[in-house]
Every structure is written in C-alpha cells, then in structure tokens.
C-alpha atoms as a PDB file:
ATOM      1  CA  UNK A   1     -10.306  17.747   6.257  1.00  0.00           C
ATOM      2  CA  UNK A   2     -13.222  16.549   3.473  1.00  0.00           C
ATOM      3  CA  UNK A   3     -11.689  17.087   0.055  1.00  0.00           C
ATOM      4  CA  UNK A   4     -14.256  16.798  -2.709  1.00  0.00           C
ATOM      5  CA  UNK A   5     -13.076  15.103  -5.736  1.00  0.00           C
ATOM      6  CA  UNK A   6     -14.256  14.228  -8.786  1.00  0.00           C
ATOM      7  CA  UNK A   7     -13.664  11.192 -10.533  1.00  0.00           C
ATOM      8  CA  UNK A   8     -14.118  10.747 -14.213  1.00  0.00           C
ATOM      9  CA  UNK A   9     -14.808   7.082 -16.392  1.00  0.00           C
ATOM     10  CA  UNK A  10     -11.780   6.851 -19.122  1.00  0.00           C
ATOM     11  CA  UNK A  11     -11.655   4.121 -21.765  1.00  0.00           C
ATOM     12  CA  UNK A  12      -9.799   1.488 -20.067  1.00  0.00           C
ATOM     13  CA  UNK A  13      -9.733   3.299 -16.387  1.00  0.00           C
ATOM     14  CA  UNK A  14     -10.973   5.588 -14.203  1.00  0.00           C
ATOM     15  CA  UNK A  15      -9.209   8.828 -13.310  1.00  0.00           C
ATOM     16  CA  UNK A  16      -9.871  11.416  -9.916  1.00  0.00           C
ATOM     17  CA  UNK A  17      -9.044  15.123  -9.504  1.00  0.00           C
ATOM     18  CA  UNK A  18      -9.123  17.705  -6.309  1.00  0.00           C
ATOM     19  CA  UNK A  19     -10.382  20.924  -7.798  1.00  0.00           C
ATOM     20  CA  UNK A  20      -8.857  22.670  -3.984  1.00  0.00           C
ATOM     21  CA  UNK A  21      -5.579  21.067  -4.229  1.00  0.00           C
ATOM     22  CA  UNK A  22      -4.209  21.707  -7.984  1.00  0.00           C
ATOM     23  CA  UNK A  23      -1.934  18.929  -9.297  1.00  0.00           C
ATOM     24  CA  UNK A  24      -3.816  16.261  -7.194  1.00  0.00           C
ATOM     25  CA  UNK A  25      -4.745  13.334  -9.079  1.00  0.00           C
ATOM     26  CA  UNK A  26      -5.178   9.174  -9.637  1.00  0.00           C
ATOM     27  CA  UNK A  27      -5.739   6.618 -11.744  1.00  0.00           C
ATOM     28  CA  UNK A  28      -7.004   3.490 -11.022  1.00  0.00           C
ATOM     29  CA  UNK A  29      -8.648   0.608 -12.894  1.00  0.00           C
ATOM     30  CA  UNK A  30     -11.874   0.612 -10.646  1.00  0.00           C
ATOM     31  CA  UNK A  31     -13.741   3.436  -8.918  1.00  0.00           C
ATOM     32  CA  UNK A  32     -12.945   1.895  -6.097  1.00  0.00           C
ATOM     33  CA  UNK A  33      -9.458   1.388  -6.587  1.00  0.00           C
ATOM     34  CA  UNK A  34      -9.619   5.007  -7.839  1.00  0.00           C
ATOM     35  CA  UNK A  35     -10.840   6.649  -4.436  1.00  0.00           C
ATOM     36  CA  UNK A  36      -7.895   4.731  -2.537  1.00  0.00           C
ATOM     37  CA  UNK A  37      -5.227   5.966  -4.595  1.00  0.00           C
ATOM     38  CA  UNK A  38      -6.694   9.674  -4.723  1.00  0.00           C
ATOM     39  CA  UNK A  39      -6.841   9.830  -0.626  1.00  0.00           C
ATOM     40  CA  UNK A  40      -3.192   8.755  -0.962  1.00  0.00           C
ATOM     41  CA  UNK A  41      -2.093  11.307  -3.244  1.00  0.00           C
ATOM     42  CA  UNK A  42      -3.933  14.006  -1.121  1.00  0.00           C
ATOM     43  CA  UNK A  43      -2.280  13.327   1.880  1.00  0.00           C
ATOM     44  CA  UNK A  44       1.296  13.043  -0.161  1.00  0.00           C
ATOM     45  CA  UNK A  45       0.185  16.739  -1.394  1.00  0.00           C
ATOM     46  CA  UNK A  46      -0.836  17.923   2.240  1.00  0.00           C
ATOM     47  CA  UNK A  47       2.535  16.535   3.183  1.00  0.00           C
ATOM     48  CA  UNK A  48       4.520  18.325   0.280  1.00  0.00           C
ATOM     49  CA  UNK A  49       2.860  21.744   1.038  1.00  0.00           C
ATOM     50  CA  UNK A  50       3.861  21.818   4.532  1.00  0.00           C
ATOM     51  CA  UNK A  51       7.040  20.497   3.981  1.00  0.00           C
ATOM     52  CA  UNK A  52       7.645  23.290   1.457  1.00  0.00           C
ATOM     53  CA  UNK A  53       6.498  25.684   4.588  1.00  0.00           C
ATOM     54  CA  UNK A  54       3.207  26.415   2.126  1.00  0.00           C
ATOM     55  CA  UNK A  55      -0.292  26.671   3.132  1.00  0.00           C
ATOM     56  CA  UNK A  56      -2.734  23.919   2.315  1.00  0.00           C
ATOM     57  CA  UNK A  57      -5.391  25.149   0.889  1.00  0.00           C
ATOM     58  CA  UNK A  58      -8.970  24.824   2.777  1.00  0.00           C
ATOM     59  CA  UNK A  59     -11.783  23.002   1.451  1.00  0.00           C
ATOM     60  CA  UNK A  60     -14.322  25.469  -0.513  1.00  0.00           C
ATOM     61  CA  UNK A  61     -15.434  23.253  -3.524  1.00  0.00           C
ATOM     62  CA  UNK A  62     -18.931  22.188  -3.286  1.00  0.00           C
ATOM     63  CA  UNK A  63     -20.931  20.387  -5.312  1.00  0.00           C
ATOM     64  CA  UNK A  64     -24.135  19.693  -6.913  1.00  0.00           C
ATOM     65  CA  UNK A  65     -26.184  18.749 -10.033  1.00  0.00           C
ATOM     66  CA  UNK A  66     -28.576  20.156 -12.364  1.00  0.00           C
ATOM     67  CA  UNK A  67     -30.838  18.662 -14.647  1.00  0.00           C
ATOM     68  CA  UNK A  68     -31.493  19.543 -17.943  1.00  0.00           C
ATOM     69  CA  UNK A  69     -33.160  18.596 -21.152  1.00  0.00           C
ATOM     70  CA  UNK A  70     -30.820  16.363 -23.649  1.00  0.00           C
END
C-alpha cells in the first residue's frame, strides 16, 4: 500500500505524519532520515492493527498544492 505522508521542517529536526493511519509519526534529524523512520513506524502500525484483529485503514489521502498571493 502507498501511504501519503507529510513531513514538516522543526527547529532542530524534521518531523512526518500519516493523515490515514492516526497516531503514525517520526522524527528524524534529516528528511531523509525522516522518510526511513516514518515507513518503519507504518508498518509497526499495520502490524499493531492486525494484531489487535482491527482493520487497517485504506489509503484515501491525496494531495496537492495551490498557489496563492502572499
């Protein structure tokens, strides 16, 4: 399954959310380092839901951008 996250710039770190899968998140002190940790903690929350007997929740974020004036 494609999960779309999004991953935010902190002060001293980066951080990553999964707007399907509510709870999921990473830190990491790159972007890159970021992405590895969040596919890790999505398949430790695929793993938790199922072994709770729960559904995982299917993919339906999507994603795009808009410009405006600033």
């Amino acid at each position: 399954m494609k999960y779309k996250i999004v991953i935010e710039k902190a002060a001293g770190n980066y951080a990553a959310y999964v707007p399907d899968l509510p709870g999921c998140v990473a830190t990491g002190a790159t972007r890159k380092e970021t992405i590895q940790e969040i596919e890790t903690a999505i398949v430790l929350h695929i793993e938790s839901f199922r072994d709770h007997g729960e559904p995982v929740p299917a993919p339906q974020c999507s994603v795009t951008e808009v410009e405006v004036a600033a």
